[in-house]
C-alpha atoms as a PDB file:
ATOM      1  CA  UNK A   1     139.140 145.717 224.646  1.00  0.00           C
ATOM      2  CA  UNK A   2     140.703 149.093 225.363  1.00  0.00           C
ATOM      3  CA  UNK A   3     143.863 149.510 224.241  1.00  0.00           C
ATOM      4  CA  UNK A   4     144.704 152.717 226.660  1.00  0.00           C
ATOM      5  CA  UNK A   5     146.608 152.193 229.326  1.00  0.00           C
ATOM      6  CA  UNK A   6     144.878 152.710 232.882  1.00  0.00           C
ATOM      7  CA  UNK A   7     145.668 155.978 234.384  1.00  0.00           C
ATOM      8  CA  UNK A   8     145.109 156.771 238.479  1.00  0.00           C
ATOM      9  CA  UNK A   9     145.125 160.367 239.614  1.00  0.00           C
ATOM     10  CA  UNK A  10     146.410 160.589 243.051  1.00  0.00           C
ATOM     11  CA  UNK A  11     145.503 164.247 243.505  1.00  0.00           C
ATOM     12  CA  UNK A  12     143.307 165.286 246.632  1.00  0.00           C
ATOM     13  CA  UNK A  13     140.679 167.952 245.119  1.00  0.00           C
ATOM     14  CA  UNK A  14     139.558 170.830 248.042  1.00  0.00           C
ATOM     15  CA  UNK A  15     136.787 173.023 247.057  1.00  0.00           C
ATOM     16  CA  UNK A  16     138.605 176.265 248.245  1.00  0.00           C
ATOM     17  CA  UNK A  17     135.369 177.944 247.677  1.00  0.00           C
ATOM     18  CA  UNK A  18     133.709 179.542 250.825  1.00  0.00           C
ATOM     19  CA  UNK A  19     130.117 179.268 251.596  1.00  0.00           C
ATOM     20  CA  UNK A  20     128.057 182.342 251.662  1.00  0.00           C
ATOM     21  CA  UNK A  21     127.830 183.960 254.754  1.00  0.00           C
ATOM     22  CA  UNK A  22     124.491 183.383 255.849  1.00  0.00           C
ATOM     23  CA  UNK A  23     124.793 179.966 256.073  1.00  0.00           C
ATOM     24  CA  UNK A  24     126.127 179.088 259.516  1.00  0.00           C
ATOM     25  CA  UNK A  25     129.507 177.572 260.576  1.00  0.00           C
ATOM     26  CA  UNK A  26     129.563 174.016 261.699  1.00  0.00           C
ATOM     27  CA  UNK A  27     132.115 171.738 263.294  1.00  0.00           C
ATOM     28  CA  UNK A  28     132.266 168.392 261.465  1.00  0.00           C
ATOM     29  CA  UNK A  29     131.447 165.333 263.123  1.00  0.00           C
ATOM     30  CA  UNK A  30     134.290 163.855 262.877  1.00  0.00           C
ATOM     31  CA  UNK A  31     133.487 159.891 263.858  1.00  0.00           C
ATOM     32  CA  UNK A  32     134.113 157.322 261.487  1.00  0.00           C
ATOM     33  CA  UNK A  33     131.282 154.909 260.564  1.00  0.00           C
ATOM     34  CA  UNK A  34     131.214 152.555 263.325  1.00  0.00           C
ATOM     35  CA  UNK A  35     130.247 155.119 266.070  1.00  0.00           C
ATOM     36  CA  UNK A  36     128.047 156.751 263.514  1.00  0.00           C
ATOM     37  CA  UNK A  37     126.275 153.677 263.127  1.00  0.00           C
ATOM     38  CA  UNK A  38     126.421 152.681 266.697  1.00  0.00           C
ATOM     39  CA  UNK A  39     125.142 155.855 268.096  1.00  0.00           C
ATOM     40  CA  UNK A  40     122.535 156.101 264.789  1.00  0.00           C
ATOM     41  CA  UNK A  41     119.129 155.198 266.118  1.00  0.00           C
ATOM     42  CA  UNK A  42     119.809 157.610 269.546  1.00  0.00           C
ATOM     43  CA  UNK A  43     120.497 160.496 267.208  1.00  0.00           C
ATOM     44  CA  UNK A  44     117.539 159.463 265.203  1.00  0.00           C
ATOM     45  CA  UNK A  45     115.489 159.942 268.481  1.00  0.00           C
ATOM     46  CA  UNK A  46     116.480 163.032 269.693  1.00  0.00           C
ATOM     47  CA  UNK A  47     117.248 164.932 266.010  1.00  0.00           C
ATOM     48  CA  UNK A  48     114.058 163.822 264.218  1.00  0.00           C
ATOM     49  CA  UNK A  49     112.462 167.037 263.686  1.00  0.00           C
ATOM     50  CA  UNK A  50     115.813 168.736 262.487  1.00  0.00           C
ATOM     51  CA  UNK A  51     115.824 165.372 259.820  1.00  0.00           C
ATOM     52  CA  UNK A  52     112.344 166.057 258.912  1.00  0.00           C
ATOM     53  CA  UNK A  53     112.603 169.840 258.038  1.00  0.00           C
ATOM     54  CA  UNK A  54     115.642 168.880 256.232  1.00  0.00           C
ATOM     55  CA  UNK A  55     113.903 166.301 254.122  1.00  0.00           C
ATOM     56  CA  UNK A  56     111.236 168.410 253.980  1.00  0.00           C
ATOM     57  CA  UNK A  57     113.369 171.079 252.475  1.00  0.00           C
ATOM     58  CA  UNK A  58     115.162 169.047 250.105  1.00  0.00           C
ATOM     59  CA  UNK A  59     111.685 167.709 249.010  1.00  0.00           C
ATOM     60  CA  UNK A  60     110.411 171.170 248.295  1.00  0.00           C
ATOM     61  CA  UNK A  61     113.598 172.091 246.386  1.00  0.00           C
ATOM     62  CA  UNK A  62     112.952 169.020 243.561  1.00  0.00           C
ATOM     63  CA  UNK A  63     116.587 167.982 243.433  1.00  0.00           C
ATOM     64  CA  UNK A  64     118.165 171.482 243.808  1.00  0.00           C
ATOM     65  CA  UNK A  65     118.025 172.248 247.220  1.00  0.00           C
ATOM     66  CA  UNK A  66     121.889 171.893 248.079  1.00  0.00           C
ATOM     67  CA  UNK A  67     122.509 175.446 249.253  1.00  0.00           C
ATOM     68  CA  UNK A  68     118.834 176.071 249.746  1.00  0.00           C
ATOM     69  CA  UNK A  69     118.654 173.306 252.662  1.00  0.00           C
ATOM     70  CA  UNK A  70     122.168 174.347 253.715  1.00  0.00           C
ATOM     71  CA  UNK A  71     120.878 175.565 256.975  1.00  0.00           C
ATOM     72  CA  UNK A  72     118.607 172.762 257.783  1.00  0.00           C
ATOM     73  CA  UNK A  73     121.634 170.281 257.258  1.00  0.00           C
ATOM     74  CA  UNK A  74     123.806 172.440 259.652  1.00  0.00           C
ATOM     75  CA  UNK A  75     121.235 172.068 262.429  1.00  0.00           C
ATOM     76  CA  UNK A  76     120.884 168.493 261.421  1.00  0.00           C
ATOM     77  CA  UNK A  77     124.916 167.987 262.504  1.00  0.00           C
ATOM     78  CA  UNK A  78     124.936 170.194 265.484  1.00  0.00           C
ATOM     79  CA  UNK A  79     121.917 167.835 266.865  1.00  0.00           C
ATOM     80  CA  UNK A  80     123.727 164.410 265.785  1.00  0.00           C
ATOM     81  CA  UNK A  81     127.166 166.013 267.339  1.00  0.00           C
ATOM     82  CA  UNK A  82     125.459 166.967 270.665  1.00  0.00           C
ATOM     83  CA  UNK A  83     124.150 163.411 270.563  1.00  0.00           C
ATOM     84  CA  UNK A  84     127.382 162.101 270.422  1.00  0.00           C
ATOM     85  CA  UNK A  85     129.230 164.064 272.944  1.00  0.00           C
ATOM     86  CA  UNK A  86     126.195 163.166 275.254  1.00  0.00           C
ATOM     87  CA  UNK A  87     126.991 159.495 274.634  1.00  0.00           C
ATOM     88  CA  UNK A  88     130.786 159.604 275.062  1.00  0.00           C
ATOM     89  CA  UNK A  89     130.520 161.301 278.366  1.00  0.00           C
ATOM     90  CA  UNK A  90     127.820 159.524 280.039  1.00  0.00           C
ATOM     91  CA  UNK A  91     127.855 155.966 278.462  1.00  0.00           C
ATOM     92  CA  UNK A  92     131.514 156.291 277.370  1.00  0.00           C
ATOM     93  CA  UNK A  93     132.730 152.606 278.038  1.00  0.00           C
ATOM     94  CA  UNK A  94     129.356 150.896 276.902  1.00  0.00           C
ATOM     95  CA  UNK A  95     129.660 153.184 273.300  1.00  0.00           C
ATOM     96  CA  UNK A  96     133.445 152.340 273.119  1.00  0.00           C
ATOM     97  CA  UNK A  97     132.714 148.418 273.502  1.00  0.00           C
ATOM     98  CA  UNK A  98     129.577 148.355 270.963  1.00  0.00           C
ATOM     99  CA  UNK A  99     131.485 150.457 268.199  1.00  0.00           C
ATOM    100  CA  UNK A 100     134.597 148.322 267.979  1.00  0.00           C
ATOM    101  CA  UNK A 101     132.826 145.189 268.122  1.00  0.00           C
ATOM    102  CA  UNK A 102     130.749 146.658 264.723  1.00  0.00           C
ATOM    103  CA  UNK A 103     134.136 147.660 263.452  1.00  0.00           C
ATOM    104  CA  UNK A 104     135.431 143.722 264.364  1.00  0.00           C
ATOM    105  CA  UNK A 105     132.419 142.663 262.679  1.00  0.00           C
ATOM    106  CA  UNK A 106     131.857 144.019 259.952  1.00  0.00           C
ATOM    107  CA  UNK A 107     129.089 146.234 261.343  1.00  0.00           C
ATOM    108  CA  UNK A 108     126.943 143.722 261.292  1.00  0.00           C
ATOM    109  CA  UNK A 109     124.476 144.233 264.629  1.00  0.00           C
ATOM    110  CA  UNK A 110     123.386 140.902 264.857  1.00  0.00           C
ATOM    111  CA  UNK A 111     127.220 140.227 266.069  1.00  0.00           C
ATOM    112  CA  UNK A 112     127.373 142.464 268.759  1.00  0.00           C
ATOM    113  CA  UNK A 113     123.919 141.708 270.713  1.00  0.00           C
ATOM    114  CA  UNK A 114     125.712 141.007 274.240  1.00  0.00           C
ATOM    115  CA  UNK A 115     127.512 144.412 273.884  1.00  0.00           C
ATOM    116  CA  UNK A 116     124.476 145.939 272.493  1.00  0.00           C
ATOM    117  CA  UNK A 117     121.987 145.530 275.835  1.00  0.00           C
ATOM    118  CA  UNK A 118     124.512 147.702 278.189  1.00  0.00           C
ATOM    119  CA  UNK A 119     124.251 150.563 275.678  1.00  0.00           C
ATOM    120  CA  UNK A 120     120.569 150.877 274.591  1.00  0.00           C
ATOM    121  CA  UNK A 121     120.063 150.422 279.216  1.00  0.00           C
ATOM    122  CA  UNK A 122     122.354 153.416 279.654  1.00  0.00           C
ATOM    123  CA  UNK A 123     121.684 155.858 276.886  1.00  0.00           C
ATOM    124  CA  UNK A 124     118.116 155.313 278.266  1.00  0.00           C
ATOM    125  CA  UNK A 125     118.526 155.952 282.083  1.00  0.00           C
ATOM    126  CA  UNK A 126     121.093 158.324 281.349  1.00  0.00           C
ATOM    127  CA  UNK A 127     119.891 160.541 278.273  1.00  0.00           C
ATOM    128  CA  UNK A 128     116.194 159.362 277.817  1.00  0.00           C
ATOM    129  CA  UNK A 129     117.154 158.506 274.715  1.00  0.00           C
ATOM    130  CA  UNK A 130     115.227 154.947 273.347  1.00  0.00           C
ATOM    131  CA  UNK A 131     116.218 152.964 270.401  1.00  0.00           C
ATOM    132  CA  UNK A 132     113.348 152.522 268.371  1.00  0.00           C
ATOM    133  CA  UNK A 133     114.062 149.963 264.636  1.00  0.00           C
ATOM    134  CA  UNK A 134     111.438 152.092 261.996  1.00  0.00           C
ATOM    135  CA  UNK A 135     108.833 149.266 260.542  1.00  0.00           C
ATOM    136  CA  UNK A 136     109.181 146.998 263.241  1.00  0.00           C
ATOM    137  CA  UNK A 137     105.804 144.418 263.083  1.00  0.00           C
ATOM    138  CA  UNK A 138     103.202 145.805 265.676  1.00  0.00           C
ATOM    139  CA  UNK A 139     102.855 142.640 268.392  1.00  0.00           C
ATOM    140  CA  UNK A 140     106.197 141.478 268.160  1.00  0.00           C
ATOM    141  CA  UNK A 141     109.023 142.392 270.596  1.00  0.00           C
ATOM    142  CA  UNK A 142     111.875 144.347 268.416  1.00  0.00           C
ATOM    143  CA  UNK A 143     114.968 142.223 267.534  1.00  0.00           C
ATOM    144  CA  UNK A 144     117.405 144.149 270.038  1.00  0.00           C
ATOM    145  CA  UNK A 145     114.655 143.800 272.765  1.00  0.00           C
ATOM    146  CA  UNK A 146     114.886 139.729 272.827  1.00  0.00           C
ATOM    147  CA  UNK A 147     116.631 137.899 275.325  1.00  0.00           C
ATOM    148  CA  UNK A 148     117.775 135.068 273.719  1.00  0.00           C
ATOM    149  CA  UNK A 149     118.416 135.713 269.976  1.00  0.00           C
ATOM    150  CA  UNK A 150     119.348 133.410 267.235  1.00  0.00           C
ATOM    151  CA  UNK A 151     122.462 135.172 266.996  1.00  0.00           C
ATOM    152  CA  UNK A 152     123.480 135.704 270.433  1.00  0.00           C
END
């Protein structure tokens, strides 16, 4: 066993260093990781081929493509922020009410079914916008699709 005594640092460290100026300015998103993960599967509708090229990119680069890809992951935020400000003023109540019950839960889905239903039914008539679970078995409904789930 160590005899040094434990140490915390408390300081806040800000890279003060600007980016170069041909990589374009971005807002951050600025939602925490409930919305995020409410609103997840709409932005990974809409945004896919900005994810793609920036996979794709960062693929290409073998491990060094942080300021390479730079301007793939800017376009990659602008589409996830449009996707949100979409949400919030169309489905705005619906978003609200499946995003705090994730943060009540734990952000666990399978809690927050009931809540759930009203969101995927207005995101789609409202933004066209489908939630679609990657891998689901071919044949078999998806588990936000079901009626009456174990865990409703």
């Amino acid at each position: 066993m160590s005899a040094r005594q434990p140490r915390f640092n408390q300081q806040v460290l800000i890279d003060t260093t600007p980016l170069p100026d041909d990589v374009p300015k971005v807002q951050e998103v600025g939602a925490s990781s409930a919305p995020l993960m409410s609103a997840s599967f709409f932005i990974g509708a809409r945004c896919k081929p900005y994810n793609d090229d920036y996979m794709m990119c960062k693929t290409d680069a073998n491990g060094r493509g942080e300021l390479e890809c730079m301007r793939e992951g800017r376009k990659v935020t602008r589409c996830a922020i449009s996707v949100l400000d979409d949400i919030n003023k169309h489905c705005l109540d619906e978003f609200r009410a499946h995003w705090k019950c994730l943060e009540n839960n734990n952000q666990q889905m399978w809690k927050c079914r009931l809540v759930e239903h009203p969101l995927n039914k207005c995101v789609f008539d409202k933004l066209k916008l489908e939630k679609t679970i990657p891998g689901t078995p071919e044949g078999q409904a998806p588990v936000h699709t079901k009626k009456r789930s174990i865990y409703m």
